[in-house]
PDB file of N, CA and C in Angstrom:
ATOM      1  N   UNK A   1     -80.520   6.131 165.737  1.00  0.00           N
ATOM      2  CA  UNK A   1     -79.696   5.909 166.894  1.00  0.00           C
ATOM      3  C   UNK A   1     -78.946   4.585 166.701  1.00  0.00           C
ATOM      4  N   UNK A   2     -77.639   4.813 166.700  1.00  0.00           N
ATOM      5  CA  UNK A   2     -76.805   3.711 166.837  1.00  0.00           C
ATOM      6  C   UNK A   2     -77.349   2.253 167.792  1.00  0.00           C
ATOM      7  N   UNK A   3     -76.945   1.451 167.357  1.00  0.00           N
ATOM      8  CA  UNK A   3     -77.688   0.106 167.916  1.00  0.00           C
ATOM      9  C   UNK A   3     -75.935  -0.273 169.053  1.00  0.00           C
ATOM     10  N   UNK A   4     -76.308  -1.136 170.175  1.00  0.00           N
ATOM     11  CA  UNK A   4     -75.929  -1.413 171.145  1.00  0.00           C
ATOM     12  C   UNK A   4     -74.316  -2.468 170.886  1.00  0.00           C
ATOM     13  N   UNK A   5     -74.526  -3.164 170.000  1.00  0.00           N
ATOM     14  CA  UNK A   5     -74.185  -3.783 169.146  1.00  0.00           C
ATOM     15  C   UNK A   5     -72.580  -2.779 168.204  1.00  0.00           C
ATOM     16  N   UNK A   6     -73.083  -1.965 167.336  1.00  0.00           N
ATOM     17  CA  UNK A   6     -71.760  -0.772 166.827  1.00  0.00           C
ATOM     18  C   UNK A   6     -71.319  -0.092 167.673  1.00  0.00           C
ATOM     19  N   UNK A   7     -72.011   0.362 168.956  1.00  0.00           N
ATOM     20  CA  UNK A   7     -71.626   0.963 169.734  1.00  0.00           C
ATOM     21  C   UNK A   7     -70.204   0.072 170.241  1.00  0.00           C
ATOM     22  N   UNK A   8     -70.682  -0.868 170.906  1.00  0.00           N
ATOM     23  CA  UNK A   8     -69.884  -1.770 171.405  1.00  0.00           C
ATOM     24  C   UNK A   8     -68.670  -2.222 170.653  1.00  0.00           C
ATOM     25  N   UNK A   9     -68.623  -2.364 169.249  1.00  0.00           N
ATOM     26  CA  UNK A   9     -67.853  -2.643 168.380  1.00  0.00           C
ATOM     27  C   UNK A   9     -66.854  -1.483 168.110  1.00  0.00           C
ATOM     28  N   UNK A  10     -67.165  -0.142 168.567  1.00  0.00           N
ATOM     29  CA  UNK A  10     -66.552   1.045 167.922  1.00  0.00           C
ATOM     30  C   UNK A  10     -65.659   1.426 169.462  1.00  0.00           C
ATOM     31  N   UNK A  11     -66.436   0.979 170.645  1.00  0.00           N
ATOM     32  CA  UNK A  11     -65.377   1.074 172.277  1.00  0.00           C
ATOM     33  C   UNK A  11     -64.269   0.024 171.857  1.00  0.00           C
ATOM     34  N   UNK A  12     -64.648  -0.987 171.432  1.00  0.00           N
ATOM     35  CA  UNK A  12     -63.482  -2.408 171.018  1.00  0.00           C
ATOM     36  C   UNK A  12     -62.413  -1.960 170.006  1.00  0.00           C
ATOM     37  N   UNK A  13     -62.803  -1.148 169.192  1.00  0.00           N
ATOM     38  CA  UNK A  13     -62.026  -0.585 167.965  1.00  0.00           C
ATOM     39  C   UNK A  13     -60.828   0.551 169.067  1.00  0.00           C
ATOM     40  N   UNK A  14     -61.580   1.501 169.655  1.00  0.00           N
ATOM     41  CA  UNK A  14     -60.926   2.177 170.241  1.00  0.00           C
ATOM     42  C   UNK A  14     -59.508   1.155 171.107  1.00  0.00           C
ATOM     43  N   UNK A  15     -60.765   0.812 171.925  1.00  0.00           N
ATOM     44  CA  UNK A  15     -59.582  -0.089 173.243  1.00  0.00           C
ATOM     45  C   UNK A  15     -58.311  -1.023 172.463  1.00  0.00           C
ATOM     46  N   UNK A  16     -58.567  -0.994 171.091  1.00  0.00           N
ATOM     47  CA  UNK A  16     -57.570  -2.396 170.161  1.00  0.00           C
ATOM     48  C   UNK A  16     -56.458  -1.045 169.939  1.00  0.00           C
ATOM     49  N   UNK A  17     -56.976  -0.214 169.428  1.00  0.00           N
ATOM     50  CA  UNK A  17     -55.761   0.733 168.766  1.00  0.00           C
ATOM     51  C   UNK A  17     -55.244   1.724 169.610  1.00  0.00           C
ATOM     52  N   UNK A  18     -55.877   1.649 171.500  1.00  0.00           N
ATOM     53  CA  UNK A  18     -55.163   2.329 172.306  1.00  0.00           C
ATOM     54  C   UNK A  18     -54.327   1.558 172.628  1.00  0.00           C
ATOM     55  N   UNK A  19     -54.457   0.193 173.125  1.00  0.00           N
ATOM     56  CA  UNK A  19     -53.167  -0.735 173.335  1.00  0.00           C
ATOM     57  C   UNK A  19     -52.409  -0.885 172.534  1.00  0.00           C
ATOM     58  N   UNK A  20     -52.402  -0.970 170.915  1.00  0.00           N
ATOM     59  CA  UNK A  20     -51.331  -0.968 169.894  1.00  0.00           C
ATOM     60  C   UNK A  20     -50.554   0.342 170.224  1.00  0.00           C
ATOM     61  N   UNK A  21     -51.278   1.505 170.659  1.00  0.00           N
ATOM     62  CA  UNK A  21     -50.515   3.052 170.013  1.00  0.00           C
ATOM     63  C   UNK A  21     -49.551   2.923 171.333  1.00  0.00           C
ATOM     64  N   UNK A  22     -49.828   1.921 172.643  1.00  0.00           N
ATOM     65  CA  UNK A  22     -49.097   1.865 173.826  1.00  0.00           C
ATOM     66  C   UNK A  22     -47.871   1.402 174.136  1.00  0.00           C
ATOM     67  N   UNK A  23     -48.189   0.051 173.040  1.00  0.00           N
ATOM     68  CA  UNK A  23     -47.198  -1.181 173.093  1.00  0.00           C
ATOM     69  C   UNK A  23     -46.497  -0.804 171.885  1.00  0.00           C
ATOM     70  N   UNK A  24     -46.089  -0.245 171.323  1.00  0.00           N
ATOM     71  CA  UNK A  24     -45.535   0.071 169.849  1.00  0.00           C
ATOM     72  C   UNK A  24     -44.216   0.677 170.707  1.00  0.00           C
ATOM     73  N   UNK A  25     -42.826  -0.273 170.060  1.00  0.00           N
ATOM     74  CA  UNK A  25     -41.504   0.326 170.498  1.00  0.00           C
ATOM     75  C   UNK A  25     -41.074   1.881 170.086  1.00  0.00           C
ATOM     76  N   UNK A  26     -40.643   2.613 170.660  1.00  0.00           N
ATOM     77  CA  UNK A  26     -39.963   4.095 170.850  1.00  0.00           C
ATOM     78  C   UNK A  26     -39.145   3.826 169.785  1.00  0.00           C
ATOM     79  N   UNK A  27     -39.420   5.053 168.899  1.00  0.00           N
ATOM     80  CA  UNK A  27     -37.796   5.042 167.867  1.00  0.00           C
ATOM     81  C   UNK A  27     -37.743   6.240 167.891  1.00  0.00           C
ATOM     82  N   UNK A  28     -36.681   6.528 169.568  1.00  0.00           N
ATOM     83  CA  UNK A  28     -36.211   7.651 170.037  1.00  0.00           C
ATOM     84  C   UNK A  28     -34.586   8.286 169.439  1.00  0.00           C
ATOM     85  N   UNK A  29     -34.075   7.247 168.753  1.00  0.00           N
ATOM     86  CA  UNK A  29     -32.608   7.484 168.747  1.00  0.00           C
ATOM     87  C   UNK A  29     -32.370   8.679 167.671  1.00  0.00           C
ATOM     88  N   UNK A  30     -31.604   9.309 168.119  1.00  0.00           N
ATOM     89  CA  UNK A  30     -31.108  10.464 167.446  1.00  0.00           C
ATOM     90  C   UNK A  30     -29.818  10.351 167.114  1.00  0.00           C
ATOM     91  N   UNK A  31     -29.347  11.406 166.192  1.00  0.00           N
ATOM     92  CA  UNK A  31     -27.986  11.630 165.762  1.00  0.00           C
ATOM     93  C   UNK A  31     -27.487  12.853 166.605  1.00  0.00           C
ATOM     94  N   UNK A  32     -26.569  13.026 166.931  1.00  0.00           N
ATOM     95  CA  UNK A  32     -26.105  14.281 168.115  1.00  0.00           C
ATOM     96  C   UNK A  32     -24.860  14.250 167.413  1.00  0.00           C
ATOM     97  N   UNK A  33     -24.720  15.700 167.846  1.00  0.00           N
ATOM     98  CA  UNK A  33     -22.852  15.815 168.088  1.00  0.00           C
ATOM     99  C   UNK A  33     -22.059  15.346 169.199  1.00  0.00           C
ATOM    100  N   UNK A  34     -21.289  15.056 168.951  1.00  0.00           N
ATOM    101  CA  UNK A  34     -20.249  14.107 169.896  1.00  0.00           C
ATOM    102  C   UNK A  34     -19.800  15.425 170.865  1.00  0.00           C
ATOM    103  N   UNK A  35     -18.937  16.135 170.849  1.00  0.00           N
ATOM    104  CA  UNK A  35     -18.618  17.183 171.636  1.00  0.00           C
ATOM    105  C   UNK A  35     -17.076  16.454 172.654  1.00  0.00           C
ATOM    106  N   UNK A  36     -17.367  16.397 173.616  1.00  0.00           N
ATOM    107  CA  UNK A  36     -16.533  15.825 174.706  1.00  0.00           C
ATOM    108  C   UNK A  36     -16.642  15.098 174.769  1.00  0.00           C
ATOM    109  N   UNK A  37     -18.056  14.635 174.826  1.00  0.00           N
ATOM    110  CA  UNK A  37     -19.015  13.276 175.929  1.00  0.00           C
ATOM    111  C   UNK A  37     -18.567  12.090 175.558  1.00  0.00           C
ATOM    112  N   UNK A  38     -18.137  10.830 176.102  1.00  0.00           N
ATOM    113  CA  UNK A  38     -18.183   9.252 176.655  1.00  0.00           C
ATOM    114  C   UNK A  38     -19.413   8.267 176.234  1.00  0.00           C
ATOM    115  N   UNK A  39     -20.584   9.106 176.964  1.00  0.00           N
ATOM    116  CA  UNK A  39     -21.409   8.042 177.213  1.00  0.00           C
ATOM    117  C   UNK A  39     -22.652   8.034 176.068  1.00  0.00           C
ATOM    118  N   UNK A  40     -22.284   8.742 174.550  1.00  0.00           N
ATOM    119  CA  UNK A  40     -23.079   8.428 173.439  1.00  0.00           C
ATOM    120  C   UNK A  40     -22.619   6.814 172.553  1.00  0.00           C
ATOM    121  N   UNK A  41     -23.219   6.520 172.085  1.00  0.00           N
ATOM    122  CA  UNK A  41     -23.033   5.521 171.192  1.00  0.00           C
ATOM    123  C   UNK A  41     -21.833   6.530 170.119  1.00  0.00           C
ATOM    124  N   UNK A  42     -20.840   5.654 170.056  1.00  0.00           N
ATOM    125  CA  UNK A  42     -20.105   6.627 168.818  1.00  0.00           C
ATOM    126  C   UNK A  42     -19.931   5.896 167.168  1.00  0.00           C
ATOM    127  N   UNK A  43     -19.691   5.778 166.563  1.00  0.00           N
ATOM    128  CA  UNK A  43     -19.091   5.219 165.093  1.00  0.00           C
ATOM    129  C   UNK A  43     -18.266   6.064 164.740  1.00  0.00           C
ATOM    130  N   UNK A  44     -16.851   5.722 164.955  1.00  0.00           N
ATOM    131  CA  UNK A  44     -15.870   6.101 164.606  1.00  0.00           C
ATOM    132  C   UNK A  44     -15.143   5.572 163.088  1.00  0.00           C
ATOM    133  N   UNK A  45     -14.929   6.383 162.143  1.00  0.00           N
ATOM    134  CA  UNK A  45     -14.351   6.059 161.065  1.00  0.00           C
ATOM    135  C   UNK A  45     -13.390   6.020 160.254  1.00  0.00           C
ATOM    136  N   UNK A  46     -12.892   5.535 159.301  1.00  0.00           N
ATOM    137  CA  UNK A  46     -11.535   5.348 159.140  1.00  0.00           C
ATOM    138  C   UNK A  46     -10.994   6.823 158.556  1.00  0.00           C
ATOM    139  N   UNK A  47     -11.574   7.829 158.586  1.00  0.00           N
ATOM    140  CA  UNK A  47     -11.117   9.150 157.746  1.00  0.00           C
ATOM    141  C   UNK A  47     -10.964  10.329 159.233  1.00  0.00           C
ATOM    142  N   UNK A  48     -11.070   9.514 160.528  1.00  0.00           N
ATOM    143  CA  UNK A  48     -10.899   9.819 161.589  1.00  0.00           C
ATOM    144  C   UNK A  48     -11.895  10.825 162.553  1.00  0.00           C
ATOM    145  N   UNK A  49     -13.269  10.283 161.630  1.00  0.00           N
ATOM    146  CA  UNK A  49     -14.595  11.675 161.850  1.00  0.00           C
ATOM    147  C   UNK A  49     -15.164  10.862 163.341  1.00  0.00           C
ATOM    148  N   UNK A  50     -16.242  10.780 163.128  1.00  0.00           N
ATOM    149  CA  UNK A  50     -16.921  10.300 164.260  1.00  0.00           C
ATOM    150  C   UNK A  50     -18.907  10.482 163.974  1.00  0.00           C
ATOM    151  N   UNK A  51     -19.274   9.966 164.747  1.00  0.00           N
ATOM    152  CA  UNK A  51     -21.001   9.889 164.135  1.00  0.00           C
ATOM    153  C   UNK A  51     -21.507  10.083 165.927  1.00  0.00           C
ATOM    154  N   UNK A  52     -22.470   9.597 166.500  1.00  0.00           N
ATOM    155  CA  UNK A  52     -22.712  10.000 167.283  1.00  0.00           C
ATOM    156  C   UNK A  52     -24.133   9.568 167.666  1.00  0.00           C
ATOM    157  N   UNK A  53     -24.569   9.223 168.306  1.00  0.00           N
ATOM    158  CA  UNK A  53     -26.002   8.828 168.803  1.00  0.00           C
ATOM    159  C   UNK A  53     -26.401   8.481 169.856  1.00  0.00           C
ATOM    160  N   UNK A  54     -27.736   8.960 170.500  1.00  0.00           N
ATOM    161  CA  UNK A  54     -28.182   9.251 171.832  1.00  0.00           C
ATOM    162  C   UNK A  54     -29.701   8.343 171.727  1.00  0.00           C
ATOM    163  N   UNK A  55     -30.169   8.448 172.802  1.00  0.00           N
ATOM    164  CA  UNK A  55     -31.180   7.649 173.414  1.00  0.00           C
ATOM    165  C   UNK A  55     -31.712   6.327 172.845  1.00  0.00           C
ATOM    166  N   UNK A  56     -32.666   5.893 173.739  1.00  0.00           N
ATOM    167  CA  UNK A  56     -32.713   4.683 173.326  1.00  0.00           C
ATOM    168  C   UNK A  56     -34.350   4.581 172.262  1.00  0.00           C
ATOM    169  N   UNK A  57     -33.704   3.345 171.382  1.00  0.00           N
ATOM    170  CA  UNK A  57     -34.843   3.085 170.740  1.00  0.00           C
ATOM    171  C   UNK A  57     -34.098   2.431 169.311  1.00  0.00           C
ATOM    172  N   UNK A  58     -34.596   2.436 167.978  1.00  0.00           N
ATOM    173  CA  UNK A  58     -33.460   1.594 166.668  1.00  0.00           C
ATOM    174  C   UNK A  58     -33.736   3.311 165.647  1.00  0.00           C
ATOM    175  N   UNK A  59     -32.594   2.474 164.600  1.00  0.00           N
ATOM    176  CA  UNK A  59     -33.030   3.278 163.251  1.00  0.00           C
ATOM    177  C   UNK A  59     -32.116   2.485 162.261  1.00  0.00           C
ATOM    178  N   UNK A  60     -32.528   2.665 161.509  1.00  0.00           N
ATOM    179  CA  UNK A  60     -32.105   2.149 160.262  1.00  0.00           C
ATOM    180  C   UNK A  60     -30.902   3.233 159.611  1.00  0.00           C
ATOM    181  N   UNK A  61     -29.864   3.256 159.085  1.00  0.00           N
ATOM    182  CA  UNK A  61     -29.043   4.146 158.895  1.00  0.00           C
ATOM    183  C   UNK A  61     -27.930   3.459 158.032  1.00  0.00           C
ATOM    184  N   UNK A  62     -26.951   3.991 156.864  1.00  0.00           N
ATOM    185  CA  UNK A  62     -26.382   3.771 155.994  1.00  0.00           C
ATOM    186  C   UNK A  62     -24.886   4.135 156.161  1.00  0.00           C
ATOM    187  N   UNK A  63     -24.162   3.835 157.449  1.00  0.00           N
ATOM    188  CA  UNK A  63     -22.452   4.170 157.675  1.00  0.00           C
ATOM    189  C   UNK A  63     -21.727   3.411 157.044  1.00  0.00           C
ATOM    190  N   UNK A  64     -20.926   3.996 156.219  1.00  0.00           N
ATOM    191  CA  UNK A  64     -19.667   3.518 155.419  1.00  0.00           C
ATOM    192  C   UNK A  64     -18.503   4.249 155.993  1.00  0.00           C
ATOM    193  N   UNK A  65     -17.305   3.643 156.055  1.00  0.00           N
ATOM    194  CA  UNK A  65     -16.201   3.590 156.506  1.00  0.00           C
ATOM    195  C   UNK A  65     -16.276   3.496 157.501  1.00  0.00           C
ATOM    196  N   UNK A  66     -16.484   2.055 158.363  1.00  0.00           N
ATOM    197  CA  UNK A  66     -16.411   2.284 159.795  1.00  0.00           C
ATOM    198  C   UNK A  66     -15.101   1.255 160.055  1.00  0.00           C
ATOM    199  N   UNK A  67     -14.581   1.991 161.287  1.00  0.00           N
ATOM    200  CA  UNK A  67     -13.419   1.612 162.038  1.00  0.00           C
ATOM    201  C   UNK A  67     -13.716   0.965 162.886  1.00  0.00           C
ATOM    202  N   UNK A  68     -14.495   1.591 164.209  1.00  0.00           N
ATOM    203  CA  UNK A  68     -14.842   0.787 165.238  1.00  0.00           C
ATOM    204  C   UNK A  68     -15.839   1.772 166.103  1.00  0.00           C
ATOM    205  N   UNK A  69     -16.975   0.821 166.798  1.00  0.00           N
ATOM    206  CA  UNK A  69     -18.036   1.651 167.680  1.00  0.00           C
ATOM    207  C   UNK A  69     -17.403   1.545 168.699  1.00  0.00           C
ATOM    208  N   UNK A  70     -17.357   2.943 169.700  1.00  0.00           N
ATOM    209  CA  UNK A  70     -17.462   3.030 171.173  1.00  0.00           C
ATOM    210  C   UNK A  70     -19.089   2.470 171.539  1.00  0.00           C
ATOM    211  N   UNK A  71     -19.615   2.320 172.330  1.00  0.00           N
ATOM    212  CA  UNK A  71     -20.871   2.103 173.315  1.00  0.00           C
ATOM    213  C   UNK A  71     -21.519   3.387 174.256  1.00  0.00           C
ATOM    214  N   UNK A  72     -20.150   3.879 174.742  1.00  0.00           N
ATOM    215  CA  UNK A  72     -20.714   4.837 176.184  1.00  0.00           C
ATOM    216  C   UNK A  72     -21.529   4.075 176.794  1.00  0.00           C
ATOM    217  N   UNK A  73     -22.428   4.503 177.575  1.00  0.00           N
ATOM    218  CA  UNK A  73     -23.590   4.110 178.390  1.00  0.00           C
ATOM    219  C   UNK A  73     -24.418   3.417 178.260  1.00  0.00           C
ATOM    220  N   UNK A  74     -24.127   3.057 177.042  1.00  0.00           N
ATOM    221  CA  UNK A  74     -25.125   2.156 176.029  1.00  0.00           C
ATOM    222  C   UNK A  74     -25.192   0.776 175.890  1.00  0.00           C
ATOM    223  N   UNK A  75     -26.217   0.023 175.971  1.00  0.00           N
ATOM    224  CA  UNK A  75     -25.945  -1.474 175.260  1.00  0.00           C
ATOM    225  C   UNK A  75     -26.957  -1.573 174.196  1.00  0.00           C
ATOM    226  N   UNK A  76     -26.257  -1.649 173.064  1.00  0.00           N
ATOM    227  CA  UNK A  76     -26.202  -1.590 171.858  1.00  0.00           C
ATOM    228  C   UNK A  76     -26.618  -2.750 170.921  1.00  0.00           C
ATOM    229  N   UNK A  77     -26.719  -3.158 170.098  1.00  0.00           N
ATOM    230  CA  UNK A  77     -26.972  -4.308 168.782  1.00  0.00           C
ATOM    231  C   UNK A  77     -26.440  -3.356 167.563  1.00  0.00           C
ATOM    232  N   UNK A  78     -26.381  -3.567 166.943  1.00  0.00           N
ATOM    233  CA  UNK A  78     -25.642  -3.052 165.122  1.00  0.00           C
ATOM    234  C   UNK A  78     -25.856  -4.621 164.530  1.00  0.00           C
ATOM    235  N   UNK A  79     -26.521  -3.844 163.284  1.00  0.00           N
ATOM    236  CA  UNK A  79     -26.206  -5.141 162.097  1.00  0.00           C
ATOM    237  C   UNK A  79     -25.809  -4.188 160.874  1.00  0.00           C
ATOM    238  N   UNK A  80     -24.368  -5.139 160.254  1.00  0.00           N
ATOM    239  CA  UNK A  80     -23.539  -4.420 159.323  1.00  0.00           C
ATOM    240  C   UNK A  80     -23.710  -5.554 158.546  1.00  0.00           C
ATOM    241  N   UNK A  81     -22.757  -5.173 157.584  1.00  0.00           N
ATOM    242  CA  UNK A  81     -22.431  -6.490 155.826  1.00  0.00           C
ATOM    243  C   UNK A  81     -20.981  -5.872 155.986  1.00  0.00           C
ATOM    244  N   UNK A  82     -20.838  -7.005 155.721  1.00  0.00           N
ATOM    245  CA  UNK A  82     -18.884  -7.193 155.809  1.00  0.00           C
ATOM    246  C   UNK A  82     -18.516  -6.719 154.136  1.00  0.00           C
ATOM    247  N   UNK A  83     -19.515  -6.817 153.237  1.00  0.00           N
ATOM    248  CA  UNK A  83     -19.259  -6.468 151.439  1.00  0.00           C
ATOM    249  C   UNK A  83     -20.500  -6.392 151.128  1.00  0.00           C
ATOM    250  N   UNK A  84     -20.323  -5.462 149.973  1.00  0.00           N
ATOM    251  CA  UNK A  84     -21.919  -5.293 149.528  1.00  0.00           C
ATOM    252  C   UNK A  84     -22.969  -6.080 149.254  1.00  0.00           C
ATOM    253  N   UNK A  85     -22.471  -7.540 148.778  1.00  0.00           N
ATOM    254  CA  UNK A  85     -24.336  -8.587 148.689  1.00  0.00           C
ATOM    255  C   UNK A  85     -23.928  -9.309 149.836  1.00  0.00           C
ATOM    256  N   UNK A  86     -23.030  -8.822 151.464  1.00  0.00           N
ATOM    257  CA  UNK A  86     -22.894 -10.498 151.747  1.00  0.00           C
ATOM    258  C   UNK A  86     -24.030 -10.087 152.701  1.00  0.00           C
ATOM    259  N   UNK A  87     -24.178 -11.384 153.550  1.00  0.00           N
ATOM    260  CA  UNK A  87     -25.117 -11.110 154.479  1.00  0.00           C
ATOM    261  C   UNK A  87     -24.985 -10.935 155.802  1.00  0.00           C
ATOM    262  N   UNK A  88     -26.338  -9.965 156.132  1.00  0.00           N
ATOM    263  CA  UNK A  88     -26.187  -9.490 157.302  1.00  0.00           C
ATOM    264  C   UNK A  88     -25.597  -9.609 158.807  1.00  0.00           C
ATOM    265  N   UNK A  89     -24.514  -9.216 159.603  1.00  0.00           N
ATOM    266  CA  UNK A  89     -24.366  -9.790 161.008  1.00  0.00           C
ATOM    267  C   UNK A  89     -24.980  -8.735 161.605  1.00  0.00           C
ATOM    268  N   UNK A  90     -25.567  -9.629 162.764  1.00  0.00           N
ATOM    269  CA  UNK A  90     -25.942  -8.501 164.011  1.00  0.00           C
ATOM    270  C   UNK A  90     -25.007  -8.767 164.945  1.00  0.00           C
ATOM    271  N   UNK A  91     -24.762  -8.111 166.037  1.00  0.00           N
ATOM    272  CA  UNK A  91     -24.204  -8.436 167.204  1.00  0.00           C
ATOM    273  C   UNK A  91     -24.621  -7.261 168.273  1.00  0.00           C
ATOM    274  N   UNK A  92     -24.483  -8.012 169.710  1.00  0.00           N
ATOM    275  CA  UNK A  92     -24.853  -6.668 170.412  1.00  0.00           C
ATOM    276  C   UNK A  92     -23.170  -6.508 171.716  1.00  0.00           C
ATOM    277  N   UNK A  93     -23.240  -5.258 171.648  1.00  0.00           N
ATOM    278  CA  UNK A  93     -22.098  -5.278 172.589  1.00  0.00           C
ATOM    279  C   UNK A  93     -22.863  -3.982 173.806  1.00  0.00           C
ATOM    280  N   UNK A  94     -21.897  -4.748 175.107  1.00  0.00           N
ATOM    281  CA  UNK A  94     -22.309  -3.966 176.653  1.00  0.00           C
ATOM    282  C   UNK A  94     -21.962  -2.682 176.221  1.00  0.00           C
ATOM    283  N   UNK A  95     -22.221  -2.027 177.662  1.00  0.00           N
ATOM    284  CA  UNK A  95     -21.836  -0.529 177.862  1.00  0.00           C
ATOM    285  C   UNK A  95     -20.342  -0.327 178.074  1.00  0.00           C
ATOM    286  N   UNK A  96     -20.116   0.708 177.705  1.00  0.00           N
ATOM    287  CA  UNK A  96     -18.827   0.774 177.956  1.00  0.00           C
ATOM    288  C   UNK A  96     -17.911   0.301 177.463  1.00  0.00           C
ATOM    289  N   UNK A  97     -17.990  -0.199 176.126  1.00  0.00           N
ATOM    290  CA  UNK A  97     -17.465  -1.561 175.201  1.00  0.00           C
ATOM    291  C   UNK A  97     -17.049  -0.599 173.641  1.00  0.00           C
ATOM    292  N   UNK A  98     -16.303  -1.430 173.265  1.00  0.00           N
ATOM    293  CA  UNK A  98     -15.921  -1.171 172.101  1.00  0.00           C
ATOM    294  C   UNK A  98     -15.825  -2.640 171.186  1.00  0.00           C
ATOM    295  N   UNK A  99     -16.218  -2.380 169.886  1.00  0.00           N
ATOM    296  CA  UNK A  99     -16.484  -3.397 168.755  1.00  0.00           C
ATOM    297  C   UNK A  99     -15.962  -3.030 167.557  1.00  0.00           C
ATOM    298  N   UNK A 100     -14.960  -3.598 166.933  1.00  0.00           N
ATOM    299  CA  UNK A 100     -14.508  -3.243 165.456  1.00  0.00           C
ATOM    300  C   UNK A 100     -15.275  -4.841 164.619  1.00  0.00           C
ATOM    301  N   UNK A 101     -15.938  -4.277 163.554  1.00  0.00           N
ATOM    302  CA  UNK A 101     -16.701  -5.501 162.908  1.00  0.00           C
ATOM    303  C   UNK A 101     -15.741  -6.113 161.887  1.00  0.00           C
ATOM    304  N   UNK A 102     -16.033  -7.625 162.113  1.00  0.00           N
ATOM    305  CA  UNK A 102     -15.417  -8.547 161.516  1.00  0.00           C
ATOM    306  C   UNK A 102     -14.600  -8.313 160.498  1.00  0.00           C
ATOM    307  N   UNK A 103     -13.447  -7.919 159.886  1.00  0.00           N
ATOM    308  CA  UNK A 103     -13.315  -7.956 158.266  1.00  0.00           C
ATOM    309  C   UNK A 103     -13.565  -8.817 157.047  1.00  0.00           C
ATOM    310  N   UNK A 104     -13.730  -8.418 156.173  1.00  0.00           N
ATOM    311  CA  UNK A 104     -14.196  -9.276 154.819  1.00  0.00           C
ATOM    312  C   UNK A 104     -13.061  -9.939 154.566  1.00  0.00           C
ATOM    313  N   UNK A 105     -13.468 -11.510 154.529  1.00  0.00           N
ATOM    314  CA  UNK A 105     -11.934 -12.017 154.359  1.00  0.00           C
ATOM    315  C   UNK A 105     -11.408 -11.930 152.845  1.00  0.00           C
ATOM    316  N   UNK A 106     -12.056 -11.698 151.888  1.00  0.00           N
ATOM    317  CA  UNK A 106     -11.454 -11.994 151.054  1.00  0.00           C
ATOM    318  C   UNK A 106     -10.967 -10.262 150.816  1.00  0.00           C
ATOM    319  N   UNK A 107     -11.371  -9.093 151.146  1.00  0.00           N
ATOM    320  CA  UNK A 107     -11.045  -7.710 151.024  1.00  0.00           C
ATOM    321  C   UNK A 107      -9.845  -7.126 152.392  1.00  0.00           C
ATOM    322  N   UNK A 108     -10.559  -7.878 153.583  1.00  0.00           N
ATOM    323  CA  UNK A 108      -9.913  -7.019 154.771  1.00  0.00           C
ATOM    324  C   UNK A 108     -10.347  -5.963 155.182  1.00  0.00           C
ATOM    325  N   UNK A 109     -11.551  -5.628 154.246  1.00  0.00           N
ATOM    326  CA  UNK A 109     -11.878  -3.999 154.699  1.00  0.00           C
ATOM    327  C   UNK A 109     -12.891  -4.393 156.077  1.00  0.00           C
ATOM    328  N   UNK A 110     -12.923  -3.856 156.814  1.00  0.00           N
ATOM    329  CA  UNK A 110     -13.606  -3.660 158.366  1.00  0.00           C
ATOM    330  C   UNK A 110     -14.380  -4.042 158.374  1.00  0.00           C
ATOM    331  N   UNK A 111     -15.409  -3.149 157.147  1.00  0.00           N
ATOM    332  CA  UNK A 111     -17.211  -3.742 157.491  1.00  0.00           C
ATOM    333  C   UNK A 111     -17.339  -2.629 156.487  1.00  0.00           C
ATOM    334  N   UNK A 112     -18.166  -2.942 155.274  1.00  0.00           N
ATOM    335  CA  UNK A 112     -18.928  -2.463 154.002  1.00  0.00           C
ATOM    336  C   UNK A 112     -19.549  -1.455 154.716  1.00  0.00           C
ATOM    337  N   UNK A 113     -21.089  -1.739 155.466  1.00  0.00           N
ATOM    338  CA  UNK A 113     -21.976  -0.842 156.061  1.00  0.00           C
ATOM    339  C   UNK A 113     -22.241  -1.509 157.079  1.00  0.00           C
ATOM    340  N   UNK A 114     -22.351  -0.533 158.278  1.00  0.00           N
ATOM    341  CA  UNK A 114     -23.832  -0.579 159.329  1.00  0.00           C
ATOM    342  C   UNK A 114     -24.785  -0.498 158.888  1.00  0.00           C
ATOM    343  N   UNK A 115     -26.036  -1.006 158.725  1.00  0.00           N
ATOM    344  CA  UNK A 115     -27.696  -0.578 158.061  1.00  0.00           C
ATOM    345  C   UNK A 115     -28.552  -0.582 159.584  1.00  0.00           C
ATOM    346  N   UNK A 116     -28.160  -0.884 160.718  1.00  0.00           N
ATOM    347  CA  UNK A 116     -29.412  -0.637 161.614  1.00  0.00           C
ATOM    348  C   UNK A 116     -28.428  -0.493 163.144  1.00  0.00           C
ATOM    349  N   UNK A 117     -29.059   0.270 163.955  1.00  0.00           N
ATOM    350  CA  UNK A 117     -28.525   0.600 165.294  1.00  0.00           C
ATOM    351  C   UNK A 117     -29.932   0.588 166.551  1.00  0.00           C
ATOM    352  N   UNK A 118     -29.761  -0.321 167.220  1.00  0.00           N
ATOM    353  CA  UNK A 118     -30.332  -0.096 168.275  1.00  0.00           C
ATOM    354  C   UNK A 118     -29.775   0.067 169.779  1.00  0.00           C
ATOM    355  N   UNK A 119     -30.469   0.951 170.677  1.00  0.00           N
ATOM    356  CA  UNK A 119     -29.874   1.356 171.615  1.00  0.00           C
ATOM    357  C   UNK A 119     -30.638   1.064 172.634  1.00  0.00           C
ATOM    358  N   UNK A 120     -30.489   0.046 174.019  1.00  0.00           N
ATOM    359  CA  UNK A 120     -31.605  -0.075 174.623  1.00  0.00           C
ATOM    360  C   UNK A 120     -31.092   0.572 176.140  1.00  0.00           C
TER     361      UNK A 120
END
């Protein structure tokens, strides 16, 4: 028979990794089709396509050719690279907002990549 002692140690184990599995952020965000709708996060690109993303939570993701994000409903953060080794900007923009990222001064091109999107 288990002693009073492991017992106790194995409720503590539980109660540690029910509050982690609680407090651990949502990485709800999805990719959707755009359709009509306003109020998705959009990434619009220079070949005139469009990207698309819904609910809240982050992801990590690899967009090249970007023009400029709509917001929709969203308040947002993005961190892009203006050229391939430079380093990272984040920025966050409101709802309802639109953001074209910085250009590379020495290229002009818009923004190399987005690598992360969060949507809160």
């Amino acid at each position: 028979m288990p002693s009073a002692l492991v017992r106790g140690a194995g409720i503590a184990a539980v109660a540690l990794l029910t509050t982690l599995a609680t407090t651990l952020p949502a990485h709800a965000v999805n990719r959707t089709g755009c359709g009509s709708r306003s109020d998705f996060l959009k990434v619009h690109l220079t070949g005139g396509g469009e990207l698309c993303f819904a609910n809240a939570g982050e992801m990590k993701v690899a967009i090249y050719g970007i023009q400029y994000i709509s917001t929709g409903n969203n308040v947002v953060r993005i961190r892009y690279r203006q050229a391939i080794n430079s380093t990272p900007i984040e920025v966050g923009v409101g709802k309802w907002s639109t953001f074209a990222p910085l250009p590379d001064p020495d290229t002009l091109v818009q923004a190399h990549k987005i690598e992360w999107i969060k949507i809160h």
